[in-house]
N, C-alpha and C. Protein backbone atom coordinates (compact mmCIF):
# COMPACT_ATOMS: atom_id res chain seq x y z
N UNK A 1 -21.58 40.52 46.68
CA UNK A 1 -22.79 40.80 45.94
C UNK A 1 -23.36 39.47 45.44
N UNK A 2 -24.54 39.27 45.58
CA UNK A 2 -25.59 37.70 45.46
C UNK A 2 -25.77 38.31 44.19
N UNK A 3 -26.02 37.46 43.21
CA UNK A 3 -26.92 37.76 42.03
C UNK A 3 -27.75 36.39 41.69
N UNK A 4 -28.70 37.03 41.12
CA UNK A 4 -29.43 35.73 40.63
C UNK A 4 -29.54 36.26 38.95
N UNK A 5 -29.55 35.46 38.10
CA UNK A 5 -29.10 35.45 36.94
C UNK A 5 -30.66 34.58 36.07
N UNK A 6 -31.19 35.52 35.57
CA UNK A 6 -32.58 34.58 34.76
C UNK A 6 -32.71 35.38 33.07
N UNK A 7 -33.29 34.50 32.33
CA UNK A 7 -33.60 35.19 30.91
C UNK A 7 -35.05 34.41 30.21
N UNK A 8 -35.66 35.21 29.59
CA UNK A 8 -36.31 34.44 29.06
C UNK A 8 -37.97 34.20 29.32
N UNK A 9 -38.31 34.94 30.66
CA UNK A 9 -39.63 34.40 31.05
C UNK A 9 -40.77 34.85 29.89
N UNK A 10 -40.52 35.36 29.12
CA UNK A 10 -41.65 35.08 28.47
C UNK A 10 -43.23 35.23 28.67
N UNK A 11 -43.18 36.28 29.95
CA UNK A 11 -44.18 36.84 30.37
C UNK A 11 -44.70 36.53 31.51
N UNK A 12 -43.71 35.30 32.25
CA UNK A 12 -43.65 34.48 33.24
C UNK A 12 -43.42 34.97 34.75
N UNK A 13 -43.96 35.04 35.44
CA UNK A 13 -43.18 35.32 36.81
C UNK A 13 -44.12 34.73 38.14
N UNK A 14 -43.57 33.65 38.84
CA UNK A 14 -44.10 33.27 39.50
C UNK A 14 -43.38 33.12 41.09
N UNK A 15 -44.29 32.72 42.26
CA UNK A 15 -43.53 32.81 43.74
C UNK A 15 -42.23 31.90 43.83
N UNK A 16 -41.65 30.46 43.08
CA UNK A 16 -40.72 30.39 43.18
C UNK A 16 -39.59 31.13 42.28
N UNK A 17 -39.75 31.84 41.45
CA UNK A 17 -38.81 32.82 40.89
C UNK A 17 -38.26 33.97 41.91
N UNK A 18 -39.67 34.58 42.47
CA UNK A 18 -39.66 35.67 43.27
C UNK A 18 -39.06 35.40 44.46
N UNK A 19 -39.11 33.87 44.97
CA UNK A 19 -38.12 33.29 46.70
C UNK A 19 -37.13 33.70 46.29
N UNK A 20 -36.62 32.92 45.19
CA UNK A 20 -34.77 33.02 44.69
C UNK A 20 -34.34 34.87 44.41
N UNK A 21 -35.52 35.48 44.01
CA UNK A 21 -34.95 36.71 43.82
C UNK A 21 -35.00 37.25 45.31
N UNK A 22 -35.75 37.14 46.50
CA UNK A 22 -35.24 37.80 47.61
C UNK A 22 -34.56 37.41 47.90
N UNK A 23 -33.50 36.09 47.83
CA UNK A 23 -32.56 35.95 48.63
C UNK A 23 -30.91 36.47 48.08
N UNK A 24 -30.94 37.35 46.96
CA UNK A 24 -30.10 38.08 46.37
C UNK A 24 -29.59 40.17 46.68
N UNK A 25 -28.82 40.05 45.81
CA UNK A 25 -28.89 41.63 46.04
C UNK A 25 -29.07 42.44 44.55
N UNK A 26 -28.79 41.39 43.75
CA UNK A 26 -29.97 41.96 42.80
C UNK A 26 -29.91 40.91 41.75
N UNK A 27 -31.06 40.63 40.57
CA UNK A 27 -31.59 40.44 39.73
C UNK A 27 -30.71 40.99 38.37
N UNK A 28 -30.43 40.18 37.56
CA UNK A 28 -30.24 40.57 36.31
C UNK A 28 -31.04 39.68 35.33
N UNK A 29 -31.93 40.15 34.51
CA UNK A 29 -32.24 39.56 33.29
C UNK A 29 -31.87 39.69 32.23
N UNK A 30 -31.74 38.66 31.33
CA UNK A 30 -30.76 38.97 30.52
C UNK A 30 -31.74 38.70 28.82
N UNK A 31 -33.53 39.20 28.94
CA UNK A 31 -34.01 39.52 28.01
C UNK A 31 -35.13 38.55 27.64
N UNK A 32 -35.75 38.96 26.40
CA UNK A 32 -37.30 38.28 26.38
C UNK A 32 -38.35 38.17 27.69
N UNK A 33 -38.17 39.32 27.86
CA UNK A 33 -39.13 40.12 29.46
C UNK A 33 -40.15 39.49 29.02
N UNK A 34 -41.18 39.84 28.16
CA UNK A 34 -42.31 39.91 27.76
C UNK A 34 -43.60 40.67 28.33
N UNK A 35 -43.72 41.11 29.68
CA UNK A 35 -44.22 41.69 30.24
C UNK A 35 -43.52 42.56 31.14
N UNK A 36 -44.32 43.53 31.29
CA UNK A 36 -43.31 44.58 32.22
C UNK A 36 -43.69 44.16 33.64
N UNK A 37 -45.29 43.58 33.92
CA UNK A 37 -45.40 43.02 35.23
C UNK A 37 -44.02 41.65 35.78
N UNK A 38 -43.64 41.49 35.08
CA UNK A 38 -42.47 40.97 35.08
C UNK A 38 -41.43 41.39 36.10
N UNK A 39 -41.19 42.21 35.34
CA UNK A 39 -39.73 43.23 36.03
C UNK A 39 -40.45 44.04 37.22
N UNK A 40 -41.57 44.37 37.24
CA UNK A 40 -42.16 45.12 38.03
C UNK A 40 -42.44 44.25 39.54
N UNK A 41 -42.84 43.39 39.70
CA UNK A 41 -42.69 41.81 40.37
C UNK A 41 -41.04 41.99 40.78
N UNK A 42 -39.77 41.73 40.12
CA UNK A 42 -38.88 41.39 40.31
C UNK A 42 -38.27 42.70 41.10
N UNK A 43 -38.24 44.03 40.49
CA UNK A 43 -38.21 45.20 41.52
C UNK A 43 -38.89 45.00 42.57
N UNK A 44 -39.94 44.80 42.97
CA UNK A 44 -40.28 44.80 44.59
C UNK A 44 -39.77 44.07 45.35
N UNK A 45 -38.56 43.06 44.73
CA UNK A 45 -38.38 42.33 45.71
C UNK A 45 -36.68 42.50 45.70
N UNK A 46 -35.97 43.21 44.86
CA UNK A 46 -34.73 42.96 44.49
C UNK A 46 -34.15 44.46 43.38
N UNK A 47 -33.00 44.64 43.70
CA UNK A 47 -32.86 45.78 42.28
C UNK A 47 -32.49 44.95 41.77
N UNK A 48 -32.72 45.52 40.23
CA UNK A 48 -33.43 44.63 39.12
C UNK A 48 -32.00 45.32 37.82
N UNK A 49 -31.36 44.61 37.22
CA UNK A 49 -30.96 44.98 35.98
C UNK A 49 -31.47 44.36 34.47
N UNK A 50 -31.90 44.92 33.79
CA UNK A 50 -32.39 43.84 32.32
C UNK A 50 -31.80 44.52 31.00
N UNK A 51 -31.88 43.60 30.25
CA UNK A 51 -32.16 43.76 28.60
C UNK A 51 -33.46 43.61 27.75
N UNK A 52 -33.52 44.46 26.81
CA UNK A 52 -34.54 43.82 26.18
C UNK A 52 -34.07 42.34 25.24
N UNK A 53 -34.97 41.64 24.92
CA UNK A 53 -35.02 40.41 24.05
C UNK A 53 -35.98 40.61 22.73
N UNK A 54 -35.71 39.98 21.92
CA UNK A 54 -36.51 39.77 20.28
C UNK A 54 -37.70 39.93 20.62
N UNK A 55 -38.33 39.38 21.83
CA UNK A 55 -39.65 38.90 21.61
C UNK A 55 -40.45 40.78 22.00
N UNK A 56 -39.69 41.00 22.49
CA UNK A 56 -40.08 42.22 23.98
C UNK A 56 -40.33 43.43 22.81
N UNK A 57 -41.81 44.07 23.32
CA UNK A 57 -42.06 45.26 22.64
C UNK A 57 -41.33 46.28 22.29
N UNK A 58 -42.09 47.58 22.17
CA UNK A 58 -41.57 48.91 21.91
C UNK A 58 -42.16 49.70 23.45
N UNK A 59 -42.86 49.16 24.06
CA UNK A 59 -42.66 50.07 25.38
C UNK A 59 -41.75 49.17 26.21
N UNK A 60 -41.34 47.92 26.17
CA UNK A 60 -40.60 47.61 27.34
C UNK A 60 -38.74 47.68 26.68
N UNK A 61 -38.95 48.14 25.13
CA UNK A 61 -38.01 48.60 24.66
C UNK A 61 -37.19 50.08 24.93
N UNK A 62 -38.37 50.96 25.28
CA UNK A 62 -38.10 51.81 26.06
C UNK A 62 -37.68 51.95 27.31
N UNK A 63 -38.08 50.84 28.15
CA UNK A 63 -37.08 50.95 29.67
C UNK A 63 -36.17 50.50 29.93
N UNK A 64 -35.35 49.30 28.86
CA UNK A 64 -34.53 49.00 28.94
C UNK A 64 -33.56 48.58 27.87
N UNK A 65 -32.37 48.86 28.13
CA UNK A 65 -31.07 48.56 26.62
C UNK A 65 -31.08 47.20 26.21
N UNK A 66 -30.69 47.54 25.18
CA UNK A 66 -30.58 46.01 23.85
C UNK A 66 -29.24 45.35 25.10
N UNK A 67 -28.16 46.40 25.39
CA UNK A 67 -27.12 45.21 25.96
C UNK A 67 -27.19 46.73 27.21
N UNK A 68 -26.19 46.25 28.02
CA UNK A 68 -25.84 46.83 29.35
C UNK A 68 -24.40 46.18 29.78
N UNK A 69 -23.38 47.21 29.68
CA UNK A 69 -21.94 47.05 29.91
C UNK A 69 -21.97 47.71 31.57
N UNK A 70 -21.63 47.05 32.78
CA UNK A 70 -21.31 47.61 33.84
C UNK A 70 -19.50 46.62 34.80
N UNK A 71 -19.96 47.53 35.97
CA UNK A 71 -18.90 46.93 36.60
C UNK A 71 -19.45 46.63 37.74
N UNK A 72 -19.50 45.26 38.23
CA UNK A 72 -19.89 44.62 39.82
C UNK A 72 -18.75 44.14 40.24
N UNK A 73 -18.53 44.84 41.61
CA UNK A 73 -17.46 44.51 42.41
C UNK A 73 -16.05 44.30 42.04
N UNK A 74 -16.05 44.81 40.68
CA UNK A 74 -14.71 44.92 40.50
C UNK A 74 -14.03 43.75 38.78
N UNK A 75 -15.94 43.38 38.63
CA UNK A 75 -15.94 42.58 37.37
C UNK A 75 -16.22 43.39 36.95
N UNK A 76 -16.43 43.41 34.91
CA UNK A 76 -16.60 43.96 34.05
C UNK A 76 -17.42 43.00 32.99
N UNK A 77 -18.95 43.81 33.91
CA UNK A 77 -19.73 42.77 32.57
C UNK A 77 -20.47 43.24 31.90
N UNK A 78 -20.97 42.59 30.85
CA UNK A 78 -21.61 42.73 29.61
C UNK A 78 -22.75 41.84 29.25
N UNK A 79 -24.16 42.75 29.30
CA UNK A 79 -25.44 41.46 29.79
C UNK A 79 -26.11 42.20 28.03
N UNK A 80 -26.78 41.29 27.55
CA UNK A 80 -27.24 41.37 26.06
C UNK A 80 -28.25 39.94 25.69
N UNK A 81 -29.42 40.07 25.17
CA UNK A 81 -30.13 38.58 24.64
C UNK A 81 -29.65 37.84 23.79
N UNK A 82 -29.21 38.63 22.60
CA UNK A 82 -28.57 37.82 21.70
C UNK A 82 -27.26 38.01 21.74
N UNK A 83 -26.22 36.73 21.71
CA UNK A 83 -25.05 36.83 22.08
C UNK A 83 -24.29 35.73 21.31
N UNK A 84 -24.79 34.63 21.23
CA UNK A 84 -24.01 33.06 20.82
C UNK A 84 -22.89 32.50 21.72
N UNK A 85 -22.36 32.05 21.75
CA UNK A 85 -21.49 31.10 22.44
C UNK A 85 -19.74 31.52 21.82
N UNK A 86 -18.84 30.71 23.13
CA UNK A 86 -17.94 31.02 22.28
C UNK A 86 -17.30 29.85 21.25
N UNK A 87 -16.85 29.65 20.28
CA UNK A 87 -16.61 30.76 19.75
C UNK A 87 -17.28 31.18 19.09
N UNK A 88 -18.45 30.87 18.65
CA UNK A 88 -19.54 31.64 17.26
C UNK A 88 -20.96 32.48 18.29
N UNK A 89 -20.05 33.75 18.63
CA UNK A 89 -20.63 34.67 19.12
C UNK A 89 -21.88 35.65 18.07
N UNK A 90 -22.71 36.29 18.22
CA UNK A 90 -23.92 36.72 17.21
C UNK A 90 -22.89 37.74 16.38
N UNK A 91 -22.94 37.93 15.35
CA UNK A 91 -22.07 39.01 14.32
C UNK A 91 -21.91 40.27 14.77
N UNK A 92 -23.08 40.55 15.79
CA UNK A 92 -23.16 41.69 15.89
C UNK A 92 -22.10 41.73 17.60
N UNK A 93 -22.03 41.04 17.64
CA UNK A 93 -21.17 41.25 18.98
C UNK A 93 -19.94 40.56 18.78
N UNK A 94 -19.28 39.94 18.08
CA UNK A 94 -17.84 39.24 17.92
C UNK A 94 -16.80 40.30 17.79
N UNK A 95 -17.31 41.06 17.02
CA UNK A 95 -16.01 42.34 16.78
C UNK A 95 -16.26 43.49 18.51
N UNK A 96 -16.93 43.83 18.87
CA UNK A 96 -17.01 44.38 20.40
C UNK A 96 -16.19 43.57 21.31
N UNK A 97 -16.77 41.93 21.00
CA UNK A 97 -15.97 41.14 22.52
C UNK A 97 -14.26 41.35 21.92
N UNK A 98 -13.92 40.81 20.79
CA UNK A 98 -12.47 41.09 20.42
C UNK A 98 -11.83 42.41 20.36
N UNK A 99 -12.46 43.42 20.49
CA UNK A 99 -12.08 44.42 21.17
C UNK A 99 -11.90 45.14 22.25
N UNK A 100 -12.74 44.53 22.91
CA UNK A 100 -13.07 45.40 24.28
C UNK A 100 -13.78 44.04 25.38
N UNK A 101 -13.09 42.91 25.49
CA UNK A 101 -13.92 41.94 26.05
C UNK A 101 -14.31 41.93 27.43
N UNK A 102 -15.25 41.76 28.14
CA UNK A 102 -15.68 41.91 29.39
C UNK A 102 -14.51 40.98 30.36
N UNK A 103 -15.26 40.62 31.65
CA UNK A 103 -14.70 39.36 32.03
C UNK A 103 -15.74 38.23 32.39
N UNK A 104 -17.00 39.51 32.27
CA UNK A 104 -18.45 38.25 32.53
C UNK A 104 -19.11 38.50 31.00
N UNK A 105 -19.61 37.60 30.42
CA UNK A 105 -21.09 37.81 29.19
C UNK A 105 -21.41 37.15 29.21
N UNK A 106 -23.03 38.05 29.20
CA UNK A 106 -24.33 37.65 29.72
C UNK A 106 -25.02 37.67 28.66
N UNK A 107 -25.74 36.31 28.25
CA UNK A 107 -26.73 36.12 27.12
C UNK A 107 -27.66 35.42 27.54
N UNK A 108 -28.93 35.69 26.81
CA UNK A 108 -30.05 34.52 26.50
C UNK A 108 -30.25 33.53 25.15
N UNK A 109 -31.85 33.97 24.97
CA UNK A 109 -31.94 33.75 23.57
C UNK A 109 -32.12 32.16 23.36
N UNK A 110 -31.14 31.30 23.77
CA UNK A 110 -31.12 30.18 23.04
C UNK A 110 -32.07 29.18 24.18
N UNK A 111 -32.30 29.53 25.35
CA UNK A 111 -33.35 28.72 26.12
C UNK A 111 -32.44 27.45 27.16
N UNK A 112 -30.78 27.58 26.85
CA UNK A 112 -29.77 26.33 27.30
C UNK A 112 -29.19 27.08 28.01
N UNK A 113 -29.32 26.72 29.09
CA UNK A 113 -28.12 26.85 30.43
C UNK A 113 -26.95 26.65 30.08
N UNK A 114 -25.75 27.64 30.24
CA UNK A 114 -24.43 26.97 29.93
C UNK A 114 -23.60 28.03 30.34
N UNK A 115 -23.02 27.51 30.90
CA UNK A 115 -21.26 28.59 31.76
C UNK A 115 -20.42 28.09 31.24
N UNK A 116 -19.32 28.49 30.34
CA UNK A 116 -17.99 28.52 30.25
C UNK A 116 -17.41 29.44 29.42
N UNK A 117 -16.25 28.84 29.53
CA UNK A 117 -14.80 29.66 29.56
C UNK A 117 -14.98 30.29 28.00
N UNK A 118 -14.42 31.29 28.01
CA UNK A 118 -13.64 31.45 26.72
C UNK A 118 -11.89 31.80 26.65
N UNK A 119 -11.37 31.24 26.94
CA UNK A 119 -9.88 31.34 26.53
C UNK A 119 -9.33 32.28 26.04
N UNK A 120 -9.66 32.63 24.63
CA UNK A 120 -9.46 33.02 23.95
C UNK A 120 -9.62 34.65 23.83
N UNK A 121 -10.72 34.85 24.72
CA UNK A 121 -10.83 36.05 25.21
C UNK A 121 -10.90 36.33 26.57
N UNK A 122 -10.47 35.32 27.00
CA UNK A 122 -10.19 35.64 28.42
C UNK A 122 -11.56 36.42 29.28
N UNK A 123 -12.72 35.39 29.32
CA UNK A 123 -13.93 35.94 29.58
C UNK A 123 -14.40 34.47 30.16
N UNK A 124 -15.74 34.82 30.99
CA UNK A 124 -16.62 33.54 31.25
C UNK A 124 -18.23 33.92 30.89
N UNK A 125 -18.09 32.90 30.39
CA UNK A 125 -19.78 33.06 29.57
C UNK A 125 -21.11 32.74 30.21
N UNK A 126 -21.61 33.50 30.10
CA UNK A 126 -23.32 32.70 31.24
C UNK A 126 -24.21 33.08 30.57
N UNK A 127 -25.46 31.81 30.48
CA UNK A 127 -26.74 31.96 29.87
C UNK A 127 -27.07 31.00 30.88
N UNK A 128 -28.37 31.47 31.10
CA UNK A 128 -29.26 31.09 32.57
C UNK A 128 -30.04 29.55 31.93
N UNK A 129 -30.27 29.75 30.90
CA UNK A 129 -31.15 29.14 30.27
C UNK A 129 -33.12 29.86 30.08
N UNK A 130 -33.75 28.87 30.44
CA UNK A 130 -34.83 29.80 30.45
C UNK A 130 -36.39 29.53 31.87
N UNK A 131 -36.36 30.54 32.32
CA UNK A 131 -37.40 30.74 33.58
C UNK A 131 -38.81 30.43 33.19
N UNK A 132 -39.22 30.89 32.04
CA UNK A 132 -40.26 30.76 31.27
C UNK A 132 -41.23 29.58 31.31
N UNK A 133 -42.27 29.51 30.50
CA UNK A 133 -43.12 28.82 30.31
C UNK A 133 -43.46 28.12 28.82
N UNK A 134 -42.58 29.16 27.97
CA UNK A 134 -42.80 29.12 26.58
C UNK A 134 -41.10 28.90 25.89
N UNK A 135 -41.32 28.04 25.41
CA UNK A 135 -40.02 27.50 24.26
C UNK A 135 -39.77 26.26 24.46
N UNK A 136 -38.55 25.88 23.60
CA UNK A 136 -37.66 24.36 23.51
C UNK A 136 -37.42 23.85 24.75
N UNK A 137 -37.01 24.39 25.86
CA UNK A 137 -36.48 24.16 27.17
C UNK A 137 -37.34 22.98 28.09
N UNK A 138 -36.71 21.85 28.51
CA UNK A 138 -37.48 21.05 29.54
C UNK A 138 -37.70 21.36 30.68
N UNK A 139 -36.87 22.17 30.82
CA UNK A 139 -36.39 22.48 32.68
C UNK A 139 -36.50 23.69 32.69
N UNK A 140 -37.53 24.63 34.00
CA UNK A 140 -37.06 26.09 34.18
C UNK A 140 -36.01 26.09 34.94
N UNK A 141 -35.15 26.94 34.27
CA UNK A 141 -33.62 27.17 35.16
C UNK A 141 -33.30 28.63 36.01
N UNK A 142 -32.28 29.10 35.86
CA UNK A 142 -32.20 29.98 37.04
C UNK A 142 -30.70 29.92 37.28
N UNK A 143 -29.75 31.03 37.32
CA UNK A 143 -28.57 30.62 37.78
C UNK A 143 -28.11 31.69 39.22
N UNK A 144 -27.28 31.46 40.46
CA UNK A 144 -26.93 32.30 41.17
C UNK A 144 -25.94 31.96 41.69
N UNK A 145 -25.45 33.41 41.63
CA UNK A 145 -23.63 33.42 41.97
C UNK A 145 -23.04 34.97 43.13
N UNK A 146 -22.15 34.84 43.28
CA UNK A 146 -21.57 35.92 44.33
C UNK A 146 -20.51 36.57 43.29
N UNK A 147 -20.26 37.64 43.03
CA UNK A 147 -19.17 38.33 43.14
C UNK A 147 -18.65 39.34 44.11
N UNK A 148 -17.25 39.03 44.64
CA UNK A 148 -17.00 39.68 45.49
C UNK A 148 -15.18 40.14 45.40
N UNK A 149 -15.02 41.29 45.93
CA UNK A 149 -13.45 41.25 45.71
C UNK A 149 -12.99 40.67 44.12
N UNK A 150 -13.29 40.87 43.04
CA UNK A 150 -13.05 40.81 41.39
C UNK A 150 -13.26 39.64 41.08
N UNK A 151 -13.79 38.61 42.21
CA UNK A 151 -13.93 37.29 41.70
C UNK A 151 -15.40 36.70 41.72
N UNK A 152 -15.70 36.19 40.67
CA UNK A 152 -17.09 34.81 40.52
C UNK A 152 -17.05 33.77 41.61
N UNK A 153 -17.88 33.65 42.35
CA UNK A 153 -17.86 32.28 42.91
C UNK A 153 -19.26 31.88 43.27
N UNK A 154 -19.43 30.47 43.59
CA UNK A 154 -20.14 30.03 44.26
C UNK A 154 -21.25 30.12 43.52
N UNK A 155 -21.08 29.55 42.50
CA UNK A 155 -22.33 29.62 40.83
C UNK A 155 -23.10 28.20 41.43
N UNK A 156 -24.00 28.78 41.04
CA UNK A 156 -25.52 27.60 41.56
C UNK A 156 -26.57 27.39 40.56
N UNK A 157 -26.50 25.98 39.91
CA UNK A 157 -28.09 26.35 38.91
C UNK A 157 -28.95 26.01 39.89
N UNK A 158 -29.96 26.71 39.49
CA UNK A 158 -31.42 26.46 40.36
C UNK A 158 -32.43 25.90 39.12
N UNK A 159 -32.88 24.63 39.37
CA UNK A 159 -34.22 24.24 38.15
C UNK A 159 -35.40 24.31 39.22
N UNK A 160 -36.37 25.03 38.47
CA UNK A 160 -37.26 25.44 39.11
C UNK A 160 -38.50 24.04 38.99
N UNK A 161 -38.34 23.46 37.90
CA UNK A 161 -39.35 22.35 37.24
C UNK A 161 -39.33 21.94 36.24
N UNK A 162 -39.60 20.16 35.45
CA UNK A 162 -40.02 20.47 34.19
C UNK A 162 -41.24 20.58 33.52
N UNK A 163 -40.86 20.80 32.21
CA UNK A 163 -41.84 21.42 31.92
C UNK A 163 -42.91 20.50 31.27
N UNK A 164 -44.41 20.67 31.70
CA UNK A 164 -44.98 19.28 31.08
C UNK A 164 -45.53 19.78 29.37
């Protein structure tokens, strides 16, 4: 299974977002949609999984969950906007991961690309950084990876540009 891994657009969606999403088997966003032409764009080209983010209304709050717990290929992940890092995970999620910890979590929110480990809970952490047009971020990022047979591999950042 290809995934491509983005958060953040911010109402953003353009033809190099949309290349990287056909060459997957699906799309996960991991929040601050801002537009539903967004996701709607990213479905035609890919099945699509999302979260909502802070920024994201009350109708695009309606099509999609604050977090989304599933299983790909045999991982167990957990995609959500607000999340934190490890170890100072958001309050609202520290007592869930120490209970019940995935083996993938998936956050946005902070606009920084960053994969790693947590030890401690025996998990790997991913935030895409941000696709967008709007925030702190220099670089649009983008991350894509394979899971296959219970394992992660073959993680790729993609920077799309910076930002002037």
């Amino acid at each position: 299974m290809k995934i491509l891994l983005l958060s953040d657009t911010h109402s953003h969606i353009d033809e190099r977002i949309l290349h990287y999403a056909k060459t997957v088997d699906e799309v996960w966003h991991a929040g601050d949609i801002g537009d539903l032409k967004v996701t709607g764009a990213l479905q035609e080209v890919s099945k699509l999984r999302a979260v909502f983010g802070n920024i994201d209304n009350a109708i695009i709050r309606s099509c999609f969950p604050e977090e989304e717990r599933f299983i790909c290929e045999g991982v167990s992940v957990w995609m959500t906007h607000i999340g934190g890092y490890p170890p100072k995970y958001n309050k609202r999620i520290l007592p869930k991961i120490e209970m019940d910890p995935p083996e993938l979590f998936i956050c946005g929110h902070s606009h920084i690309l960053k994969v790693m480990p947590d030890k401690k809970n025996n998990l790997l952490h991913m935030n895409p950084g941000a696709c967008g047009k709007h925030g702190i971020h220099k670089v649009r990022t983008l991350l894509r990876f394979e899971i296959f047979n219970s394992k992660i591999s073959n993680l790729e950042v993609i920077e799309l540009e910076k930002r002037s």
